[in-house]
N, C-alpha and C. Protein backbone atom coordinates (compact mmCIF):
# COMPACT_ATOMS: atom_id res chain seq x y z
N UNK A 1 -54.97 -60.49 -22.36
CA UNK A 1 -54.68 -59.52 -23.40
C UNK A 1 -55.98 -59.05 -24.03
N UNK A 2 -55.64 -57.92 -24.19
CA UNK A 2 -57.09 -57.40 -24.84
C UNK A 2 -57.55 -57.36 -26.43
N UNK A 3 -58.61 -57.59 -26.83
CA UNK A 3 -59.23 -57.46 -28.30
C UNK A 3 -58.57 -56.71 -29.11
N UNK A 4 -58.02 -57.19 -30.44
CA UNK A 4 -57.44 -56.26 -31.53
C UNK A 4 -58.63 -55.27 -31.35
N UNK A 5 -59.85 -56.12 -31.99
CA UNK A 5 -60.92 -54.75 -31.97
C UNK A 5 -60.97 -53.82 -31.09
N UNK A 6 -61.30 -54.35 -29.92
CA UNK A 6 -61.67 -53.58 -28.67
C UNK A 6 -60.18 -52.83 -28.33
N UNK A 7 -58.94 -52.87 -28.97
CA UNK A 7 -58.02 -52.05 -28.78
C UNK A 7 -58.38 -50.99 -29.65
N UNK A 8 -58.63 -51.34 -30.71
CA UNK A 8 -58.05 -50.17 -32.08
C UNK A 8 -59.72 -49.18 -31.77
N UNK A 9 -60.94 -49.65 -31.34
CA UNK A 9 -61.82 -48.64 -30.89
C UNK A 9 -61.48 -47.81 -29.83
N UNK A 10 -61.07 -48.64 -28.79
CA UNK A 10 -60.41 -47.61 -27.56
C UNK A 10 -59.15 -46.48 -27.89
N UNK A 11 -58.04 -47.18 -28.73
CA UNK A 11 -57.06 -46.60 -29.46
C UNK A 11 -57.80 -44.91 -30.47
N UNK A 12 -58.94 -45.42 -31.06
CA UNK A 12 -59.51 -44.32 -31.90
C UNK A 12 -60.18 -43.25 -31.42
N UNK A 13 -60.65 -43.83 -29.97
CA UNK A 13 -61.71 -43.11 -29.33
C UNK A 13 -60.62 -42.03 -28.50
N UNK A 14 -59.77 -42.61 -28.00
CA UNK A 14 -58.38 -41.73 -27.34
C UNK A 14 -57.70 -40.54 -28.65
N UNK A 15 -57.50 -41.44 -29.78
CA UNK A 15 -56.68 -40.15 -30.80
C UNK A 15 -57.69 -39.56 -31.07
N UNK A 16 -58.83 -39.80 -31.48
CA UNK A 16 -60.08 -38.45 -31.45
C UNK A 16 -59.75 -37.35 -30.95
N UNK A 17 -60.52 -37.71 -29.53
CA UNK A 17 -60.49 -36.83 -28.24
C UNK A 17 -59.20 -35.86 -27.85
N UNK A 18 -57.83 -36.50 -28.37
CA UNK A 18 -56.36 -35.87 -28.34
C UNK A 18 -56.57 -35.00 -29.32
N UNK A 19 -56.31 -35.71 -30.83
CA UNK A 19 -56.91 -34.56 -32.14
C UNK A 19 -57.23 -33.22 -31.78
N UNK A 20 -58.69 -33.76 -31.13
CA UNK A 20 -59.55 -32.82 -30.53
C UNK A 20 -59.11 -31.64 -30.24
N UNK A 21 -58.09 -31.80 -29.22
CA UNK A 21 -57.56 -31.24 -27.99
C UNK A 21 -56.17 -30.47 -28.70
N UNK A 22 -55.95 -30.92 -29.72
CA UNK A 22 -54.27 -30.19 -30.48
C UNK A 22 -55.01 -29.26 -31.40
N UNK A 23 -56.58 -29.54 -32.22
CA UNK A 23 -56.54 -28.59 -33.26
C UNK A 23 -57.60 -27.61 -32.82
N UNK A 24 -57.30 -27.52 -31.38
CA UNK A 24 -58.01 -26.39 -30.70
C UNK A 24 -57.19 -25.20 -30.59
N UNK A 25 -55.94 -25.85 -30.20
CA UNK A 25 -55.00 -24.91 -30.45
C UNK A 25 -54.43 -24.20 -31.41
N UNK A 26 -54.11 -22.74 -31.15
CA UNK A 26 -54.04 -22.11 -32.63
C UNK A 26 -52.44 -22.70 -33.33
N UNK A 27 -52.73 -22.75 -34.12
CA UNK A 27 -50.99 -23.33 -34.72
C UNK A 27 -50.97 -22.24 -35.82
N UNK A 28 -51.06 -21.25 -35.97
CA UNK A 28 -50.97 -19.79 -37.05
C UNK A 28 -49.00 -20.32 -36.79
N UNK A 29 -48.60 -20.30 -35.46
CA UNK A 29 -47.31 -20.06 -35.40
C UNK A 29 -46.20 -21.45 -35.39
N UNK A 30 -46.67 -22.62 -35.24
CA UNK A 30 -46.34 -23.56 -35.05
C UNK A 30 -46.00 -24.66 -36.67
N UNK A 31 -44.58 -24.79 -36.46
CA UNK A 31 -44.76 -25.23 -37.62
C UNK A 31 -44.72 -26.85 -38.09
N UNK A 32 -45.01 -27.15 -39.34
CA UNK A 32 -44.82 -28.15 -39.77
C UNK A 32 -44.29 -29.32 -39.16
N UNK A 33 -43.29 -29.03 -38.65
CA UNK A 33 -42.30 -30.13 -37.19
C UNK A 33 -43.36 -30.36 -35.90
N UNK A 34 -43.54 -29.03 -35.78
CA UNK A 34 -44.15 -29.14 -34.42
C UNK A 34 -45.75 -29.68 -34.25
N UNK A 35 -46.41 -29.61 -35.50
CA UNK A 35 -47.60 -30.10 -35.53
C UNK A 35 -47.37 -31.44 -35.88
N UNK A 36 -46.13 -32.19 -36.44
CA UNK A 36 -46.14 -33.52 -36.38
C UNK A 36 -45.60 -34.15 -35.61
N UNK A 37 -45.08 -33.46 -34.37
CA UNK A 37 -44.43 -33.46 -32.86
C UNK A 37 -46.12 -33.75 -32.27
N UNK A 38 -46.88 -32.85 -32.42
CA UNK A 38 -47.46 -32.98 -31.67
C UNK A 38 -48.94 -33.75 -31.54
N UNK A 39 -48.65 -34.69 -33.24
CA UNK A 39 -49.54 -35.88 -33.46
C UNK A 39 -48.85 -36.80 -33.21
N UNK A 40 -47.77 -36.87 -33.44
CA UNK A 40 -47.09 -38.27 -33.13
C UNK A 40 -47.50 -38.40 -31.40
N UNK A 41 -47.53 -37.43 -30.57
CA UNK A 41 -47.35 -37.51 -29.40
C UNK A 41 -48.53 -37.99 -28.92
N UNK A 42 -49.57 -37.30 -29.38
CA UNK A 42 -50.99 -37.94 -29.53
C UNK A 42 -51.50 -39.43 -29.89
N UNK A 43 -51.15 -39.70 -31.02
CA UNK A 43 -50.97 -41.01 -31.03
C UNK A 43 -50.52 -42.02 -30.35
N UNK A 44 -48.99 -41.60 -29.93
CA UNK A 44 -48.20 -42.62 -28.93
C UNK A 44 -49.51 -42.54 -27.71
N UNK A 45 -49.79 -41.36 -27.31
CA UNK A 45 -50.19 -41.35 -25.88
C UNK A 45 -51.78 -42.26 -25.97
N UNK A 46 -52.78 -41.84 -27.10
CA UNK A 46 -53.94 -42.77 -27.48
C UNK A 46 -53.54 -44.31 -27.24
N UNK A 47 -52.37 -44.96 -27.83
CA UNK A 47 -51.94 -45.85 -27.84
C UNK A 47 -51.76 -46.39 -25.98
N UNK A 48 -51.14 -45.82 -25.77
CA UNK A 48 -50.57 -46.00 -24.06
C UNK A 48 -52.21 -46.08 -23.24
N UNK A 49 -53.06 -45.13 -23.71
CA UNK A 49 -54.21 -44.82 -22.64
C UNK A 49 -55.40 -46.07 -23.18
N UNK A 50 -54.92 -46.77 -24.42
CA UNK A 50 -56.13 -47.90 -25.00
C UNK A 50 -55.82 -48.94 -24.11
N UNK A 51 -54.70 -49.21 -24.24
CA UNK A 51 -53.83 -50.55 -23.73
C UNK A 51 -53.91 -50.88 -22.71
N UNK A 52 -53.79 -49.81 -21.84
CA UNK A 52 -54.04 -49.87 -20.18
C UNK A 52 -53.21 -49.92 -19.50
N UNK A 53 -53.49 -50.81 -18.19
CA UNK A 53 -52.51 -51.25 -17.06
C UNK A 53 -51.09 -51.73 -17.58
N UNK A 54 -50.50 -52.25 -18.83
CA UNK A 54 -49.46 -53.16 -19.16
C UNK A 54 -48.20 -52.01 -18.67
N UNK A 55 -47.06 -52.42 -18.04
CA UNK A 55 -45.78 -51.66 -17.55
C UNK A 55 -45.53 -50.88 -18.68
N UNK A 56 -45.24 -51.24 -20.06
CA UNK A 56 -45.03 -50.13 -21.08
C UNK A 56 -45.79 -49.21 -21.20
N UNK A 57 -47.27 -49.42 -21.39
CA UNK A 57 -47.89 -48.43 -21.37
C UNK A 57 -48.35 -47.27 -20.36
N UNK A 58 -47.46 -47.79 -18.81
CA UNK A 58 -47.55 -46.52 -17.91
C UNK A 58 -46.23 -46.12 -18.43
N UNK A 59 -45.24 -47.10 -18.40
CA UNK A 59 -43.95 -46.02 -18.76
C UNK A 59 -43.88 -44.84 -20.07
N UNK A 60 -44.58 -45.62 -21.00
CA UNK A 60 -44.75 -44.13 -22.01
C UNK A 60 -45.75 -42.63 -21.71
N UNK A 61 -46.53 -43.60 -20.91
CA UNK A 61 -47.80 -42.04 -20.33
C UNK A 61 -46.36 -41.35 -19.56
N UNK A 62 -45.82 -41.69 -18.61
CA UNK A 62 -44.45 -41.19 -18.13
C UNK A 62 -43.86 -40.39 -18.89
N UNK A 63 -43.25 -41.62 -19.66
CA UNK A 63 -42.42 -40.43 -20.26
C UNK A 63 -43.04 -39.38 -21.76
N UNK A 64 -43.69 -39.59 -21.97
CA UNK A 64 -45.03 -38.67 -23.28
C UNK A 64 -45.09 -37.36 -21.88
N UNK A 65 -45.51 -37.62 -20.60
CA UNK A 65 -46.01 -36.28 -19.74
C UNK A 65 -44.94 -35.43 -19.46
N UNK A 66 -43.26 -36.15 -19.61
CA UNK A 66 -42.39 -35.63 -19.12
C UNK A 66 -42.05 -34.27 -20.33
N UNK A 67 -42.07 -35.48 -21.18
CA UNK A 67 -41.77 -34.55 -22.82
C UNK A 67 -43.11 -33.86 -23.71
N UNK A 68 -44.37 -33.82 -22.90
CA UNK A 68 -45.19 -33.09 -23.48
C UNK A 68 -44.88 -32.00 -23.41
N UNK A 69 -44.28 -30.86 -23.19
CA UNK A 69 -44.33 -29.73 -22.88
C UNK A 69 -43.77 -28.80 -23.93
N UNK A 70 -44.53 -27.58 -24.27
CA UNK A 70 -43.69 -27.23 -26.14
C UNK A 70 -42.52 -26.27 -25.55
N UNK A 71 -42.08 -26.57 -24.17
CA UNK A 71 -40.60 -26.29 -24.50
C UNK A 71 -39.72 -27.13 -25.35
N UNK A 72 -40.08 -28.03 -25.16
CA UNK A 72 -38.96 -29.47 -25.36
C UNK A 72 -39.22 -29.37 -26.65
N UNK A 73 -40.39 -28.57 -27.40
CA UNK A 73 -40.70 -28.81 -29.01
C UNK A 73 -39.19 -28.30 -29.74
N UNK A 74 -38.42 -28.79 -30.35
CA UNK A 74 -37.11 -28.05 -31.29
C UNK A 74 -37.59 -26.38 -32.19
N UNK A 75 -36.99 -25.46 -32.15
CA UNK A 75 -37.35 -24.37 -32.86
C UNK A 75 -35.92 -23.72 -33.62
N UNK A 76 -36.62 -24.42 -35.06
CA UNK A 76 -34.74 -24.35 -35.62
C UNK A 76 -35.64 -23.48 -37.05
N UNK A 77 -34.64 -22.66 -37.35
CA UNK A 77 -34.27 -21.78 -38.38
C UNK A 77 -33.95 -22.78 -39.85
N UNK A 78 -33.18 -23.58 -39.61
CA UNK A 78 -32.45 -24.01 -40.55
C UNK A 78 -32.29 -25.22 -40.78
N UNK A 79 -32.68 -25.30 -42.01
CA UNK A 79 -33.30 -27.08 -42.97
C UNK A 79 -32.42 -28.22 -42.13
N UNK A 80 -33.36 -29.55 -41.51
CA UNK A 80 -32.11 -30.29 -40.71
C UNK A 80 -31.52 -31.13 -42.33
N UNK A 81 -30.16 -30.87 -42.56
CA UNK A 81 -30.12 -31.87 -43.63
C UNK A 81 -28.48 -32.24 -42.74
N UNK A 82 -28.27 -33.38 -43.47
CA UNK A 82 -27.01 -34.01 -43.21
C UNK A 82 -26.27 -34.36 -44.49
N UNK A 83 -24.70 -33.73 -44.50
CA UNK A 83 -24.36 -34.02 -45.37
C UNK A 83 -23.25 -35.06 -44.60
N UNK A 84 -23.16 -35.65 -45.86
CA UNK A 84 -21.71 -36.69 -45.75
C UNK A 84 -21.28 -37.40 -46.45
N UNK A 85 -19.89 -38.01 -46.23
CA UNK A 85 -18.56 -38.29 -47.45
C UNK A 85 -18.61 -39.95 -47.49
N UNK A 86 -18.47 -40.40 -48.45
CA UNK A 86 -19.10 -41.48 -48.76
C UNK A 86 -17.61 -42.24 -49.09
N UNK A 87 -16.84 -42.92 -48.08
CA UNK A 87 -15.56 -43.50 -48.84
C UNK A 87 -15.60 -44.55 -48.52
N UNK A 88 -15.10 -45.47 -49.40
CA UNK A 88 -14.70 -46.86 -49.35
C UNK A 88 -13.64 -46.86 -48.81
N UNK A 89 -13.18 -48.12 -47.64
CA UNK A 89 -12.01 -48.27 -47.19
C UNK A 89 -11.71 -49.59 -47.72
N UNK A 90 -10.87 -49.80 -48.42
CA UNK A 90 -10.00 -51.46 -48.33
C UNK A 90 -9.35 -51.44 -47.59
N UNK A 91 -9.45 -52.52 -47.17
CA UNK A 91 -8.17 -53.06 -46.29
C UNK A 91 -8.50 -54.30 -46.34
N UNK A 92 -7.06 -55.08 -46.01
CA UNK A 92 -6.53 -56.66 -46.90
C UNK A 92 -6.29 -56.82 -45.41
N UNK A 93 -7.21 -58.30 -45.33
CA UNK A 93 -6.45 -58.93 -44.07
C UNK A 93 -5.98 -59.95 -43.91
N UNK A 94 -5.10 -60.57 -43.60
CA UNK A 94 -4.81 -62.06 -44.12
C UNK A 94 -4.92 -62.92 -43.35
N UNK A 95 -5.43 -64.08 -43.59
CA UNK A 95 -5.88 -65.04 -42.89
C UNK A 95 -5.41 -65.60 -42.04
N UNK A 96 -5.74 -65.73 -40.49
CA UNK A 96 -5.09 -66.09 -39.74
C UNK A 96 -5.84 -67.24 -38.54
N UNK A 97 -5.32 -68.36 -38.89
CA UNK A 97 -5.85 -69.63 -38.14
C UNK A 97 -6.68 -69.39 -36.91
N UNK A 98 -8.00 -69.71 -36.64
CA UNK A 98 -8.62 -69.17 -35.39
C UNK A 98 -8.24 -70.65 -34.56
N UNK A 99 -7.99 -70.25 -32.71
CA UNK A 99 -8.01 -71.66 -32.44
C UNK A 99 -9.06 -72.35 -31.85
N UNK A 100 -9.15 -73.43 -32.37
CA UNK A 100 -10.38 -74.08 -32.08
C UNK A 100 -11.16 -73.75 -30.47
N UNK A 101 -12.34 -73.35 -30.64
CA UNK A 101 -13.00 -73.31 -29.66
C UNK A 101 -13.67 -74.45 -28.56
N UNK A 102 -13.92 -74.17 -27.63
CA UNK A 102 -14.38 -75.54 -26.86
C UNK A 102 -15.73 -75.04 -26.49
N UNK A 103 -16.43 -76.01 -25.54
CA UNK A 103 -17.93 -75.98 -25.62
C UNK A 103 -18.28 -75.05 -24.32
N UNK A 104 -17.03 -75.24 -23.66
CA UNK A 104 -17.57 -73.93 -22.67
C UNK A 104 -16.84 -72.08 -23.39
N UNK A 105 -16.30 -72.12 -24.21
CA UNK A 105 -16.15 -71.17 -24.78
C UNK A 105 -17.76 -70.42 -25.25
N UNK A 106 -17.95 -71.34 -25.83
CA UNK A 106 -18.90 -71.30 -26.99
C UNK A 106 -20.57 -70.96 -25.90
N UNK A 107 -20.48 -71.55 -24.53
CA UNK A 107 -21.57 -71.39 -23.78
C UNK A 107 -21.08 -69.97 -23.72
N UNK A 108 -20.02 -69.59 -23.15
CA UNK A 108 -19.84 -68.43 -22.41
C UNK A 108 -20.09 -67.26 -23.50
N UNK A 109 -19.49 -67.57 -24.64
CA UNK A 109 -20.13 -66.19 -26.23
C UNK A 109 -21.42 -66.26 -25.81
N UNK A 110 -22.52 -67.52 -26.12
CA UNK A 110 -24.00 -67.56 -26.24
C UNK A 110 -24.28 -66.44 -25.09
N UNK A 111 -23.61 -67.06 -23.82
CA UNK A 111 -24.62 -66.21 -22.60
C UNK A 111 -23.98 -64.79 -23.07
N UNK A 112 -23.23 -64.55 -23.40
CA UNK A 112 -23.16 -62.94 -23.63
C UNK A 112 -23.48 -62.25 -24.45
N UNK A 113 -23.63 -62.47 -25.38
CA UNK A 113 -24.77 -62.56 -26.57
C UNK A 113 -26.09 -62.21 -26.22
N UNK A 114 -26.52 -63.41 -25.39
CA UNK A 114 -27.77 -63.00 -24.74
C UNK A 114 -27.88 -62.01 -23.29
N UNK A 115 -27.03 -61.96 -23.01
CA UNK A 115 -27.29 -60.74 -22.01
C UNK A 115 -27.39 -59.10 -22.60
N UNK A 116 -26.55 -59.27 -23.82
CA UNK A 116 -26.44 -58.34 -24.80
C UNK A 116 -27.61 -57.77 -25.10
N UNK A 117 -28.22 -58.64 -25.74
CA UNK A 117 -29.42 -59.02 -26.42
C UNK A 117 -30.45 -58.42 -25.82
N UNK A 118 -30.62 -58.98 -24.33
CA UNK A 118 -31.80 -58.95 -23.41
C UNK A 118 -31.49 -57.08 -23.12
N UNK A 119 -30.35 -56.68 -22.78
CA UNK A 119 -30.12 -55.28 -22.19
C UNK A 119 -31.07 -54.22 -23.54
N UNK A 120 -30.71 -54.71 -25.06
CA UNK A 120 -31.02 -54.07 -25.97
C UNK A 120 -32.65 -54.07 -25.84
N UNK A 121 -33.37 -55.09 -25.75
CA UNK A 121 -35.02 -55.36 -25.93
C UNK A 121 -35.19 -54.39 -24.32
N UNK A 122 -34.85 -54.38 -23.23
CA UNK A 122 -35.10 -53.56 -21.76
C UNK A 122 -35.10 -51.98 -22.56
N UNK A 123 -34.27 -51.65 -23.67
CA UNK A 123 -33.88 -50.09 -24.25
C UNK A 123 -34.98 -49.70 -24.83
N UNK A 124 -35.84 -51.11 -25.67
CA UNK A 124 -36.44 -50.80 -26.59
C UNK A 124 -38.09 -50.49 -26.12
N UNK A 125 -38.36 -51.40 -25.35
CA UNK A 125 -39.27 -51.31 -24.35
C UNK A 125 -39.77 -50.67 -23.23
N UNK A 126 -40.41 -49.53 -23.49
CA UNK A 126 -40.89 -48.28 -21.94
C UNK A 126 -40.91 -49.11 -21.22
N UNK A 127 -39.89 -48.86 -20.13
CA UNK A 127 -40.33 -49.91 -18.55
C UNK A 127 -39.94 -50.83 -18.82
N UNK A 128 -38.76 -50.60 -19.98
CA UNK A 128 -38.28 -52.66 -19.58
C UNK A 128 -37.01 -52.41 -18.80
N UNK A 129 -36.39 -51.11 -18.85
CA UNK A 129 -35.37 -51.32 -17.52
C UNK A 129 -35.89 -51.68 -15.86
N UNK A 130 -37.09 -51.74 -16.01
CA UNK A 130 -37.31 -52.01 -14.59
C UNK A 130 -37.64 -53.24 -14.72
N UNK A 131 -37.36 -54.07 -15.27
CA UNK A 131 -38.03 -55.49 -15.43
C UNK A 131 -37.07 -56.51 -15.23
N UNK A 132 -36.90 -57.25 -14.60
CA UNK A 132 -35.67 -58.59 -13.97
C UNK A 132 -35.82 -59.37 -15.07
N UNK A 133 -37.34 -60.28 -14.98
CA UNK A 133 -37.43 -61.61 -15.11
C UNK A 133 -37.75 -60.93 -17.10
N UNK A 134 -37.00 -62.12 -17.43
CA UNK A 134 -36.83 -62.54 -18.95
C UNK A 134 -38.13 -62.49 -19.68
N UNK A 135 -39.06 -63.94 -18.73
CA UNK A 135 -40.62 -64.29 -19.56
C UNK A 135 -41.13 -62.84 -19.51
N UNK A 136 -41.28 -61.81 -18.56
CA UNK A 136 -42.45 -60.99 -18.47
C UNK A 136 -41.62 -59.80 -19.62
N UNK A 137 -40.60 -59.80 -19.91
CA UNK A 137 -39.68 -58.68 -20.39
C UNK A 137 -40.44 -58.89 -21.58
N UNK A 138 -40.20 -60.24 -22.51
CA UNK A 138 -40.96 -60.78 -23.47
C UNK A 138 -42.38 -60.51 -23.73
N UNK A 139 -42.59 -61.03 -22.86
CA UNK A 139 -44.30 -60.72 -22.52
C UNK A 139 -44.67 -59.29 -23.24
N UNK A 140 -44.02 -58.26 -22.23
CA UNK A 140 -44.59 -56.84 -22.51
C UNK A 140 -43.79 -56.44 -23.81
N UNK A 141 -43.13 -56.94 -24.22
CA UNK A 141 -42.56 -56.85 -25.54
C UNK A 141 -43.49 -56.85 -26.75
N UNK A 142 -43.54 -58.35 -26.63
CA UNK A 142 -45.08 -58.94 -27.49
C UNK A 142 -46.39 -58.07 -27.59
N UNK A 143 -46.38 -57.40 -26.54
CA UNK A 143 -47.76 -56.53 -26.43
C UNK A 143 -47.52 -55.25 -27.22
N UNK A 144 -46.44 -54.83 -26.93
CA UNK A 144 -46.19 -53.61 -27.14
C UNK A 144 -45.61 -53.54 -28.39
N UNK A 145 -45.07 -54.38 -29.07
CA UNK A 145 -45.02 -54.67 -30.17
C UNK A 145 -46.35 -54.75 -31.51
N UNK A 146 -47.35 -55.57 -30.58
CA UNK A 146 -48.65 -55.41 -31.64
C UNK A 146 -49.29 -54.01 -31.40
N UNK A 147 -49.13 -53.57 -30.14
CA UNK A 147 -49.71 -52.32 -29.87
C UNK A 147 -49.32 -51.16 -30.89
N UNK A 148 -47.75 -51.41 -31.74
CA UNK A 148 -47.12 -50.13 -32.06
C UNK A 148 -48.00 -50.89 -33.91
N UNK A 149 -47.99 -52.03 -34.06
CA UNK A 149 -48.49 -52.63 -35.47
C UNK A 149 -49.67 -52.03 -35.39
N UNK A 150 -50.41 -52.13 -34.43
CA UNK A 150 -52.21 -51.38 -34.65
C UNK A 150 -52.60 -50.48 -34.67
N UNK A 151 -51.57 -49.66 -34.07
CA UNK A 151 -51.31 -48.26 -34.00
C UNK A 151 -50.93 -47.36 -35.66
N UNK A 152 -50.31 -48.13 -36.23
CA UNK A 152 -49.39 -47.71 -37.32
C UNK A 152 -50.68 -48.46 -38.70
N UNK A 153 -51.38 -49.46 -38.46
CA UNK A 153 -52.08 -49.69 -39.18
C UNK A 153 -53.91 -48.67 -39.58
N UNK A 154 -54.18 -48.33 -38.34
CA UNK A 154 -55.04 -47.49 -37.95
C UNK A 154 -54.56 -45.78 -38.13
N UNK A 155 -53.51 -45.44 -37.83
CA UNK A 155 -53.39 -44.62 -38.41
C UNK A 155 -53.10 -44.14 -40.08
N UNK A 156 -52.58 -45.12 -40.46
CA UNK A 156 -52.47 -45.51 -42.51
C UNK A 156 -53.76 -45.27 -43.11
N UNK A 157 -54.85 -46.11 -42.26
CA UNK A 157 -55.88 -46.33 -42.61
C UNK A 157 -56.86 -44.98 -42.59
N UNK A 158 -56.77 -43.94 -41.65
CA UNK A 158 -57.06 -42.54 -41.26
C UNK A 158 -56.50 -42.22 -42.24
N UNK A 159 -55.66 -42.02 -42.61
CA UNK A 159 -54.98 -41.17 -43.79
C UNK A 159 -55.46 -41.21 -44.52
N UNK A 160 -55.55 -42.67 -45.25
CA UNK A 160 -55.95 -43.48 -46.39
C UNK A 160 -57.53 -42.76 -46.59
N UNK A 161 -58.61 -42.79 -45.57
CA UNK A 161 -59.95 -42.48 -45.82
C UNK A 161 -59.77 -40.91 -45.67
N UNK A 162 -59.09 -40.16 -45.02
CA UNK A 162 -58.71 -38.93 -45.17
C UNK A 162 -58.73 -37.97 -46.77
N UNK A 163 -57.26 -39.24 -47.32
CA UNK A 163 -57.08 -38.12 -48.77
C UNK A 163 -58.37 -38.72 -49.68
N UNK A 164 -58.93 -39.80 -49.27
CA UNK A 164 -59.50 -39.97 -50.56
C UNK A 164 -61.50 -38.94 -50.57
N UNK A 165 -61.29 -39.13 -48.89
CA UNK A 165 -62.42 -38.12 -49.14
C UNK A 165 -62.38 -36.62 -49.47
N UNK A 166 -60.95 -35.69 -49.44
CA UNK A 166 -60.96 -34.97 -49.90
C UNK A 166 -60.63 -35.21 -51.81
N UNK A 167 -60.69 -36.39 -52.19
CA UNK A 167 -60.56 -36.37 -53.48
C UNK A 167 -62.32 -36.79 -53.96
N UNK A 168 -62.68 -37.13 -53.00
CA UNK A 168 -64.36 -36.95 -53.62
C UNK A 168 -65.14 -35.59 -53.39
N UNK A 169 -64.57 -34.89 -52.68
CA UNK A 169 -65.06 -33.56 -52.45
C UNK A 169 -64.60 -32.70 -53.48
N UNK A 170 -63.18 -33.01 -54.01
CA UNK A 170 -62.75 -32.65 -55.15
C UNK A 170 -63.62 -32.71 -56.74
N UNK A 171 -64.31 -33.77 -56.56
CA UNK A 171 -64.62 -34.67 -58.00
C UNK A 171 -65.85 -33.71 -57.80
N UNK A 172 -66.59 -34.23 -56.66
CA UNK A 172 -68.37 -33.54 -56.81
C UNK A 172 -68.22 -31.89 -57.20
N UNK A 173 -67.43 -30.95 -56.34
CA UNK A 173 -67.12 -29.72 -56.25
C UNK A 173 -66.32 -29.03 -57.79
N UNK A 174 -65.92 -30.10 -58.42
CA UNK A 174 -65.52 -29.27 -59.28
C UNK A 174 -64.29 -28.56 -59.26
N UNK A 175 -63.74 -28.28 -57.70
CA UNK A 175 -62.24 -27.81 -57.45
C UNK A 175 -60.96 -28.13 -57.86
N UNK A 176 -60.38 -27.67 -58.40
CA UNK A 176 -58.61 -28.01 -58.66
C UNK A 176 -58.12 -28.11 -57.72
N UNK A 177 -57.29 -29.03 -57.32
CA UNK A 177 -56.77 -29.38 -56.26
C UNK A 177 -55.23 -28.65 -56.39
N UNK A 178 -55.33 -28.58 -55.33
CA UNK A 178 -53.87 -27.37 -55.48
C UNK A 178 -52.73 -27.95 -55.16
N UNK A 179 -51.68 -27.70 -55.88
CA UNK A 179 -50.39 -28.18 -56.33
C UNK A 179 -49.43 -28.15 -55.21
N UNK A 180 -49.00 -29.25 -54.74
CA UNK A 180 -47.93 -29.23 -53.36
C UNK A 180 -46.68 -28.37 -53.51
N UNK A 181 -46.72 -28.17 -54.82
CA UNK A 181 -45.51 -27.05 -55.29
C UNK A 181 -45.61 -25.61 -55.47
């Protein structure tokens, strides 16, 4: 497994170079959605290209190349909001004696449970439907799991040195900072 450090430099050196490559493009027409369509995508993909060889991280270069394309970007008119009705249901159930279970019952819930279980982590994981064995499913889990923590920490942290240097450019300059409203 590779270096937190030596990830999150390779990780930075990739969203750079992507950055790079998105705010070349004119976005006069592109909006708000689509420019955070098309950092998130950047990111995921920095992420996938730091990491390397690991099965998740070809399966997301996969599927990031399938869905790069600004057809697939959404182009909607109209605010996504969701409304909805908020009701309480009672209902009274009355108690009814369960019958005692036995120990092969109780194996047979566990294993299904865990097959359950295991199908959900294969969903969650690029490339874990192609994966049989349990340990390695785990495995690339674990990775890809810290991969999405370093990812999400490094980017906070960009932000973080982001607004505050435009708030020292603010202070020296003398500028009013202009109102999000």
């Amino acid at each position: 497994m590779q270096s937190a450090v030596s990830f999150k430099v390779a990780f930075l050196r990739y969203l750079q170079a992507g950055l790079d490559q998105v705010a070349g493009v004119p976005s006069a027409n592109a909006s708000v959605m689509e420019r955070k369509r098309a950092i998130k995508l950047t990111a995921d993909m920095a992420m996938a290209l730091a990491r390397g060889g690991r099965r998740w991280s070809r399966a997301l270069m996969s599927n990031l190349c399938k869905q790069g394309t600004s057809e697939n970007l959404p182009r909607t008119k109209f605010p996504l909001t969701i409304f909805s009705r908020k009701k309480i249901l009672r209902r009274r159930f009355r108690q009814r004696p369960s019958p005692p279970r036995t120990a092969a019952a109780a194996s047979l819930l566990a294993r299904r449970m865990m097959k359950k279980r295991t199908e959900v982590l294969k969903r969650l994981v690029p490339g874990g439907n192609s994966m049989d064995d349990f340990s390695l499913l785990l495995d690339e889990a674990l990775d890809y799991v810290l991969s999405l923590r370093a990812q999400a920490d490094l980017l906070r942290r960009l932000t973080y040195a982001i607004e505050h240097s435009k708030c020292r450019w603010v202070r020296i300059y003398r500028v009013k900072p202009l109102s999000p409203w």
